[in-house]
C-alpha atoms as a PDB file:
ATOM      1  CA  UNK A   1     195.943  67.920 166.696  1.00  0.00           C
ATOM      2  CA  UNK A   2     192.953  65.845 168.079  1.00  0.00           C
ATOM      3  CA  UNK A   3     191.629  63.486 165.619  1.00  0.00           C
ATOM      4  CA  UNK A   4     188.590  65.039 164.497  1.00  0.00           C
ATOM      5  CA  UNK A   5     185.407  62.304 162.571  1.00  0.00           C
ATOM      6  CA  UNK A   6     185.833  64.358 159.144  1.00  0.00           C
ATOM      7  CA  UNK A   7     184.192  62.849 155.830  1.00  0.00           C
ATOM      8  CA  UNK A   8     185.949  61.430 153.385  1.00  0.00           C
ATOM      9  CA  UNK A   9     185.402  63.290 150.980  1.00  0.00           C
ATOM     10  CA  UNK A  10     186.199  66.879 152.793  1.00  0.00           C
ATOM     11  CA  UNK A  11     189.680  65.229 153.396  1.00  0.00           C
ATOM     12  CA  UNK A  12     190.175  64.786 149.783  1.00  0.00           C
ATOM     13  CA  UNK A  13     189.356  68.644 149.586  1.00  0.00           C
ATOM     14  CA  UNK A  14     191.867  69.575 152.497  1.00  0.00           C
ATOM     15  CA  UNK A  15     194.486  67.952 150.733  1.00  0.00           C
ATOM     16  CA  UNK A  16     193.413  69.986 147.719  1.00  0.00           C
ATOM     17  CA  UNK A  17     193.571  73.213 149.785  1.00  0.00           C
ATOM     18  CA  UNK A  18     196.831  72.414 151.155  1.00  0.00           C
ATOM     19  CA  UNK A  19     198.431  72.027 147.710  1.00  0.00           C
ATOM     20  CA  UNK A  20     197.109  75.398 146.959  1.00  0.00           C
ATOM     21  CA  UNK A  21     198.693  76.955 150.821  1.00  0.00           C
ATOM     22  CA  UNK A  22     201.877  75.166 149.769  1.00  0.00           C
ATOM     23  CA  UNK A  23     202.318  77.641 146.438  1.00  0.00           C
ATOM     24  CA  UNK A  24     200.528  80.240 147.872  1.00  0.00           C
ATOM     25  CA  UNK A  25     203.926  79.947 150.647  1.00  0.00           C
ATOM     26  CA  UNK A  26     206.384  79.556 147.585  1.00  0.00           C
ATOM     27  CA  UNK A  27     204.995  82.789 146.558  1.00  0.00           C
ATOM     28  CA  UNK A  28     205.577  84.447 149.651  1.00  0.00           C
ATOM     29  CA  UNK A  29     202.244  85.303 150.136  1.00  0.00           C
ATOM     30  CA  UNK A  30     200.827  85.386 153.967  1.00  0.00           C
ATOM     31  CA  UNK A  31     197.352  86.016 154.019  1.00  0.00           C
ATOM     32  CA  UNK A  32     194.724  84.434 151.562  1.00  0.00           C
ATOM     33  CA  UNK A  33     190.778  85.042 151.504  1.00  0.00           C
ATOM     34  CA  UNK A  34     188.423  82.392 151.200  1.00  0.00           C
ATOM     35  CA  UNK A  35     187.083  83.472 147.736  1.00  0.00           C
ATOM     36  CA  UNK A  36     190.880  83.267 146.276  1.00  0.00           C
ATOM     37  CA  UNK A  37     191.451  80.206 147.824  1.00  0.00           C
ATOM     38  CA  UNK A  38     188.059  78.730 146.802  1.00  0.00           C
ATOM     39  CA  UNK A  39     189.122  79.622 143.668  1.00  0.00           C
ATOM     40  CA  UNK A  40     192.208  78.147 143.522  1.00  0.00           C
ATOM     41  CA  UNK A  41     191.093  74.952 144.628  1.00  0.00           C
ATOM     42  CA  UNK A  42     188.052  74.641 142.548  1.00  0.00           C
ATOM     43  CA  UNK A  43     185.590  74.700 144.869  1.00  0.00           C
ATOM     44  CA  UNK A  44     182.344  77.367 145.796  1.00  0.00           C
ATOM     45  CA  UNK A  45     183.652  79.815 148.875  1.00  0.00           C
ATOM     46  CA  UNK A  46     181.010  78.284 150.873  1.00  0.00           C
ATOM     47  CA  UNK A  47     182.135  74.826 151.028  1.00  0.00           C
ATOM     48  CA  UNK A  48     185.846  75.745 151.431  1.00  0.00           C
ATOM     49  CA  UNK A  49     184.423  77.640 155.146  1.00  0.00           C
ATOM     50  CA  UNK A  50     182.150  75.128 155.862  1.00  0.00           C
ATOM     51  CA  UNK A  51     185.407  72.313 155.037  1.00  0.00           C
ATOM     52  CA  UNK A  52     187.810  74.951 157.310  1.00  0.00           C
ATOM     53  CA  UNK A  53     184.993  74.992 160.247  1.00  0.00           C
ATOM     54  CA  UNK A  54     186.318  71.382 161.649  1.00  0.00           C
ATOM     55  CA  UNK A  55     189.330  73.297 162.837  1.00  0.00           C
ATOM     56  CA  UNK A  56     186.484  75.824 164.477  1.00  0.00           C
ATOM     57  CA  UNK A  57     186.688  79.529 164.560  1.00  0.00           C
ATOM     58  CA  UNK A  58     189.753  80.694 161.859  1.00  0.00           C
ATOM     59  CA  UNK A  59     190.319  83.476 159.896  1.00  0.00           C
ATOM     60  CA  UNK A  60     189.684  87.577 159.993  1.00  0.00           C
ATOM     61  CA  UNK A  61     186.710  88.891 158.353  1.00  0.00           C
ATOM     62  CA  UNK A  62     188.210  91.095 156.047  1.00  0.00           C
ATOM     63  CA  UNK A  63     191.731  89.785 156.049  1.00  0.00           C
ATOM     64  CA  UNK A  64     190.908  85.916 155.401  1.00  0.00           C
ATOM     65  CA  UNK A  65     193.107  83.386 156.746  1.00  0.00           C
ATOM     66  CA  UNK A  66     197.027  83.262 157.234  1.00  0.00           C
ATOM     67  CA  UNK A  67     198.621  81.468 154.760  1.00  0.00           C
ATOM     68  CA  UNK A  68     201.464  79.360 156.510  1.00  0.00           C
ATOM     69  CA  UNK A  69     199.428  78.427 159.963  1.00  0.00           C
ATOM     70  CA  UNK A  70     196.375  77.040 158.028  1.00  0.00           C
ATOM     71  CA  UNK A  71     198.908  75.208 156.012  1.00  0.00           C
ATOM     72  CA  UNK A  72     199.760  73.629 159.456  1.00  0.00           C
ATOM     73  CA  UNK A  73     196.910  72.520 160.471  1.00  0.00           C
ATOM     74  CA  UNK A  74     195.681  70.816 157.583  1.00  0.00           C
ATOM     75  CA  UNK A  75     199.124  69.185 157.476  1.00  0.00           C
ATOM     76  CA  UNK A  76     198.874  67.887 161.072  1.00  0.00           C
ATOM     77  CA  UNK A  77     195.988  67.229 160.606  1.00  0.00           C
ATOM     78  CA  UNK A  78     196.546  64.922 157.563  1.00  0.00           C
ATOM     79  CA  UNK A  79     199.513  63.451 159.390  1.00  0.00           C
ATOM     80  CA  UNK A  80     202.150  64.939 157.403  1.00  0.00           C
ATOM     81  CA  UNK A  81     204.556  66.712 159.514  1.00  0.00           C
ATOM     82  CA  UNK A  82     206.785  63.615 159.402  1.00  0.00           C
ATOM     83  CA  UNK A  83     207.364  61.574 155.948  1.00  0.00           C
ATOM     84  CA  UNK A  84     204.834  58.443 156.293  1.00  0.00           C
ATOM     85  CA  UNK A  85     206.744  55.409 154.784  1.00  0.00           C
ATOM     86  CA  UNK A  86     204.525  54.182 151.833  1.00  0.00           C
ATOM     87  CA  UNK A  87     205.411  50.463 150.373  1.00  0.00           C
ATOM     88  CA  UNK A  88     204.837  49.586 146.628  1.00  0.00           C
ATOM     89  CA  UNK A  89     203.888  46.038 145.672  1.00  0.00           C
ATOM     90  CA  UNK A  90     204.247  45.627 141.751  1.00  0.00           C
ATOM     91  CA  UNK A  91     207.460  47.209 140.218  1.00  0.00           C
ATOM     92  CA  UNK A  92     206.304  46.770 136.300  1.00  0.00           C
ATOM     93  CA  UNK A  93     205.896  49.382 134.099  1.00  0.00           C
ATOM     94  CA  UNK A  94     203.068  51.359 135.515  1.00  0.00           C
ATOM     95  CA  UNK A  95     204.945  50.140 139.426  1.00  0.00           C
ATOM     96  CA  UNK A  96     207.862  51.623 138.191  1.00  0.00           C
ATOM     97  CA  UNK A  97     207.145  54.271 136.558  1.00  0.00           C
ATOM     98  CA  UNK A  98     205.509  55.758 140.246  1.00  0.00           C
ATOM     99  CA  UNK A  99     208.668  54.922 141.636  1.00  0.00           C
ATOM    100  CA  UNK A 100     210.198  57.247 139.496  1.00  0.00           C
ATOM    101  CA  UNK A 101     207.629  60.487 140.244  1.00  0.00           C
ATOM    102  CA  UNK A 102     209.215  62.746 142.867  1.00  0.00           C
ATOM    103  CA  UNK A 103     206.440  64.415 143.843  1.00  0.00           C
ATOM    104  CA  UNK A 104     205.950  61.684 146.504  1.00  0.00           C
ATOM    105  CA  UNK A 105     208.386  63.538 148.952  1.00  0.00           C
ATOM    106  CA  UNK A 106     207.083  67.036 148.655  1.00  0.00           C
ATOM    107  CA  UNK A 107     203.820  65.926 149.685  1.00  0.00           C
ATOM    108  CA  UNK A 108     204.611  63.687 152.887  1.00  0.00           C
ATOM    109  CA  UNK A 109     205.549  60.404 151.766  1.00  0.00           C
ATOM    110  CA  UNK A 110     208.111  58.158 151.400  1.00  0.00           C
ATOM    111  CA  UNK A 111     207.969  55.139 149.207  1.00  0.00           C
ATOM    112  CA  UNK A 112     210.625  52.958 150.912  1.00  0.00           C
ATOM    113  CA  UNK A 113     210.383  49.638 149.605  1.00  0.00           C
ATOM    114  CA  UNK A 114     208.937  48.012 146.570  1.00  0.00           C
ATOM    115  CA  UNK A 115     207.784  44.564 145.937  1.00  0.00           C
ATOM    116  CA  UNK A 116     207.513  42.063 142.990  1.00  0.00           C
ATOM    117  CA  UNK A 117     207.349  38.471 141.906  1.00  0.00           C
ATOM    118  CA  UNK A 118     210.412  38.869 139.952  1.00  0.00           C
ATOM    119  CA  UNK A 119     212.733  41.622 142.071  1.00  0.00           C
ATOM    120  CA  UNK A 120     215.861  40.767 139.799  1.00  0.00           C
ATOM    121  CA  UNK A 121     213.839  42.180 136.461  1.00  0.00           C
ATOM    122  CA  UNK A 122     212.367  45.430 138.250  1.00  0.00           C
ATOM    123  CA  UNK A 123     215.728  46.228 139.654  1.00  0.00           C
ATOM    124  CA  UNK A 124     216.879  46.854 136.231  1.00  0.00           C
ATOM    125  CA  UNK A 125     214.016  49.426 135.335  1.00  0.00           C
ATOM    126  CA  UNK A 126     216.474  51.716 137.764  1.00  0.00           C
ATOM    127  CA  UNK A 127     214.323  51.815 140.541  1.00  0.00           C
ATOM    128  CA  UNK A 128     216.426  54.118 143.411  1.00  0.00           C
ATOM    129  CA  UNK A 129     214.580  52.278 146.391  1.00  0.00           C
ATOM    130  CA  UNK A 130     214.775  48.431 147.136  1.00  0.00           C
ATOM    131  CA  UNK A 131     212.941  45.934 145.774  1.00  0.00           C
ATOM    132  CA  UNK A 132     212.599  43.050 147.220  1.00  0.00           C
ATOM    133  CA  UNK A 133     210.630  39.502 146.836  1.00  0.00           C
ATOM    134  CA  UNK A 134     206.704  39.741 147.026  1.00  0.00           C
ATOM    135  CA  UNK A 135     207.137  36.721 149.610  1.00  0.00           C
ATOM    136  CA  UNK A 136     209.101  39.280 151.684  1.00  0.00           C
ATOM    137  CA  UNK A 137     205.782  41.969 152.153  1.00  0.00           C
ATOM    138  CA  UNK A 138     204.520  40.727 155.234  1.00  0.00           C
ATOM    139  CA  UNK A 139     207.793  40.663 157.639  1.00  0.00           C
ATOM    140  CA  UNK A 140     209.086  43.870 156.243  1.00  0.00           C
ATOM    141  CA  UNK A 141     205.443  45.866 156.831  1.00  0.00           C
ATOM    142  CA  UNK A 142     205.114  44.148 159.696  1.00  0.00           C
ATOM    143  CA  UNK A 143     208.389  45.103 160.839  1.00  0.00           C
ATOM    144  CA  UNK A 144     208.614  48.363 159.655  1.00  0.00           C
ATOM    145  CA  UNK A 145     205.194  49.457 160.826  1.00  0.00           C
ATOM    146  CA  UNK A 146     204.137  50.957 157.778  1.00  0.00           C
ATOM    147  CA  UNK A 147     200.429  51.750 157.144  1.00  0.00           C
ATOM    148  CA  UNK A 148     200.123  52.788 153.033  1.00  0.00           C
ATOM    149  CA  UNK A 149     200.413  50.989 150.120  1.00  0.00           C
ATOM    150  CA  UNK A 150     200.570  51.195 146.818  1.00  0.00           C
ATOM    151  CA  UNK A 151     198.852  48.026 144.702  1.00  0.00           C
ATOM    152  CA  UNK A 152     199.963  47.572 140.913  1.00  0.00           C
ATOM    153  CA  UNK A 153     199.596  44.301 140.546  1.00  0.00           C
ATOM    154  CA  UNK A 154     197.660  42.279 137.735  1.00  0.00           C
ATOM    155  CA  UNK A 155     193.882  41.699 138.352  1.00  0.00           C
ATOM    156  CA  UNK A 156     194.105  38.318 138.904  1.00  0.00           C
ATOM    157  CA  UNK A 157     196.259  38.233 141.910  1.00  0.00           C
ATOM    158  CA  UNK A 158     194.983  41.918 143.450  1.00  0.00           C
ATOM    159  CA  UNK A 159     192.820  40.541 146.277  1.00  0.00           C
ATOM    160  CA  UNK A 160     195.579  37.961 147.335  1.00  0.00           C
ATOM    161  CA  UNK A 161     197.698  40.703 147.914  1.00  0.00           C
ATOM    162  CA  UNK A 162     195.742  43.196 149.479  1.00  0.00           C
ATOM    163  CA  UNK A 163     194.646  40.356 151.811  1.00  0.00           C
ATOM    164  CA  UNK A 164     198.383  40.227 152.652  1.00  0.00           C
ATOM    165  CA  UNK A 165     198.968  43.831 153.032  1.00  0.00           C
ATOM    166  CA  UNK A 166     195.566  44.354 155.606  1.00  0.00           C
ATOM    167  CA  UNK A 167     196.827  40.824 157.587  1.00  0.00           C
ATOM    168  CA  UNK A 168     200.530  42.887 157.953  1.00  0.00           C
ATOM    169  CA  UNK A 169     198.688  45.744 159.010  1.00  0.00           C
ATOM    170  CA  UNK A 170     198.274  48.459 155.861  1.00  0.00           C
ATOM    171  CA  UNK A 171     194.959  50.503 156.704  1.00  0.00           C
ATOM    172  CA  UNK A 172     195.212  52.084 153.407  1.00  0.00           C
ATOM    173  CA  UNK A 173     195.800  51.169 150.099  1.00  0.00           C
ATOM    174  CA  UNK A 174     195.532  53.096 146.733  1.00  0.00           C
ATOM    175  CA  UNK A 175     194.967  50.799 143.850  1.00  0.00           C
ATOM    176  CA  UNK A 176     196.197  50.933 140.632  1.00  0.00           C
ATOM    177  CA  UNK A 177     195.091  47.328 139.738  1.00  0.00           C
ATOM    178  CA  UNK A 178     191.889  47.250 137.919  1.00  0.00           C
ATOM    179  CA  UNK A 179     189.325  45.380 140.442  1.00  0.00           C
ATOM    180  CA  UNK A 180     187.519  45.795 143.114  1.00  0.00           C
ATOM    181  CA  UNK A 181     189.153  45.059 146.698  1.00  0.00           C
ATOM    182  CA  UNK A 182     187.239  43.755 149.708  1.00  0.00           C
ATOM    183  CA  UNK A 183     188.653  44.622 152.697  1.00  0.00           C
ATOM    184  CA  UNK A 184     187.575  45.263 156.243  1.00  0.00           C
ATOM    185  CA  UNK A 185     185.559  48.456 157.477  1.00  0.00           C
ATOM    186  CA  UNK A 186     188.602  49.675 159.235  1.00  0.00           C
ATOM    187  CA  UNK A 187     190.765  49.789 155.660  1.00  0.00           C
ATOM    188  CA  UNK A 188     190.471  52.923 153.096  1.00  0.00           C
ATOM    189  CA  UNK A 189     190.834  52.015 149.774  1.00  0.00           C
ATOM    190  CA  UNK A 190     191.560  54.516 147.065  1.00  0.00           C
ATOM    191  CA  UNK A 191     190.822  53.127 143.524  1.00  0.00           C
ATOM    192  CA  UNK A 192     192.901  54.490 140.480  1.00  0.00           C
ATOM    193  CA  UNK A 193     191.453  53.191 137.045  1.00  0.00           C
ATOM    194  CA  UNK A 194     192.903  54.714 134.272  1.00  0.00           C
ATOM    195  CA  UNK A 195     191.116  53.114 131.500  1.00  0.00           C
ATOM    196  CA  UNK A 196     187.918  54.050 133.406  1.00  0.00           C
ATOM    197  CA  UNK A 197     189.226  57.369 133.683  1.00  0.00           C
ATOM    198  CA  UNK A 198     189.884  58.197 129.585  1.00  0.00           C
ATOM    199  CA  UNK A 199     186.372  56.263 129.124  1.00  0.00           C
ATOM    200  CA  UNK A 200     184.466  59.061 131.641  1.00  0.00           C
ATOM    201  CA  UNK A 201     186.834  61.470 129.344  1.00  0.00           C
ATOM    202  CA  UNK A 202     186.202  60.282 126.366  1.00  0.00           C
ATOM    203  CA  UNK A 203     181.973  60.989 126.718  1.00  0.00           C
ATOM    204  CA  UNK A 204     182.842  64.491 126.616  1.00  0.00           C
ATOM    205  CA  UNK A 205     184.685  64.654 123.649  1.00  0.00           C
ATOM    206  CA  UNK A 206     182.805  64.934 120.112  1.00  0.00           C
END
């Protein structure tokens, strides 16, 4: 599929939607109508269409959309019809305990290689990839061509490393470590904080 100038925050929703297509298939089901799948994904029927319209005209009034080719097209779209290698540069416990999660797989990516300032120590947290010396990131990204990483290092030495991941070529990084990257306009940075997280949580609960 052509690359098509979609906002960043309807591709966070098509990924949603696609999770949804991917049970609806488990299920067997073949045709689903925007309210259900609205629904499903948590969203108001209206935005679901007006997120579907960037692949133009789709779907039968009346019989709503087939199941398994707008499945598809949000995977091509996403670029996940082929496993994109994913590298992971911090192997402690939170580094390692991602490493272990094998939902990675099922959605499109493979973490092939991890990296860590002490590679002998993470290798005995029973880590099934390789894990290899942090001074070893930029050759082997470099080399391998890969383009998504995974940050869990320590505050402190966050920015060094995602300076080091951009200069090998990642364009996109989700970040586990609790600061605030700078990076260039051309690099997507997805920021996980967890603390932050269970504080939002925690204003709701009384």
């Amino acid at each position: 599929m052509e690359k098509i100038d979609i906002p960043k925050k309807a591709i966070y929703r098509l990924s949603i939607y696609h999770r949804c297509l991917q049970r609806l298939q488990d299920n067997g089901q073949e045709t689903v109508s925007s309210t259900a799948l609205a629904k499903a994904a948590g969203v108001k029927p209206a935005q679901l269409r007006k997120d579907l319209a960037y692949f133009g005209q789709f779907g039968t009034r009346g019989l709503g959309y087939p199941v398994d080719t707008l499945a598809s097209m949000i995977r091509d779209l996403l670029g996940r019809e082929r496993l994109q290698p994913v590298v992971l540069v911090g192997a402690g416990n939170l580094g390692s305990a991602l490493l272990h999660y094998q939902g990675f797989q099922k959605e499109g990516f493979e973490v092939v290689c991890a990296f860590d300032a002490d590679p002998e120590t993470a290798k005995k947290r029973g880590i099934g990839i390789p894990v290899k010396s942090d001074q070893e990131i930029d050759s082997f990204v470099h080399a391998e061509n890969v383009k998504l990483a995974i940050l869990c290092v320590p505050a402190g030495f966050a920015q060094a490393v995602a300076n080091r991941l951009v200069a090998a070529g990642i364009q996109g990084i989700l970040n586990f470590s609790p600061v605030v990257l700078e990076v260039p306009e051309d690099v997507v940075v997805n920021n996980v904080d967890l603390a932050l997280e269970l504080e939002h949580l925690s204003f709701f609960v009384r």
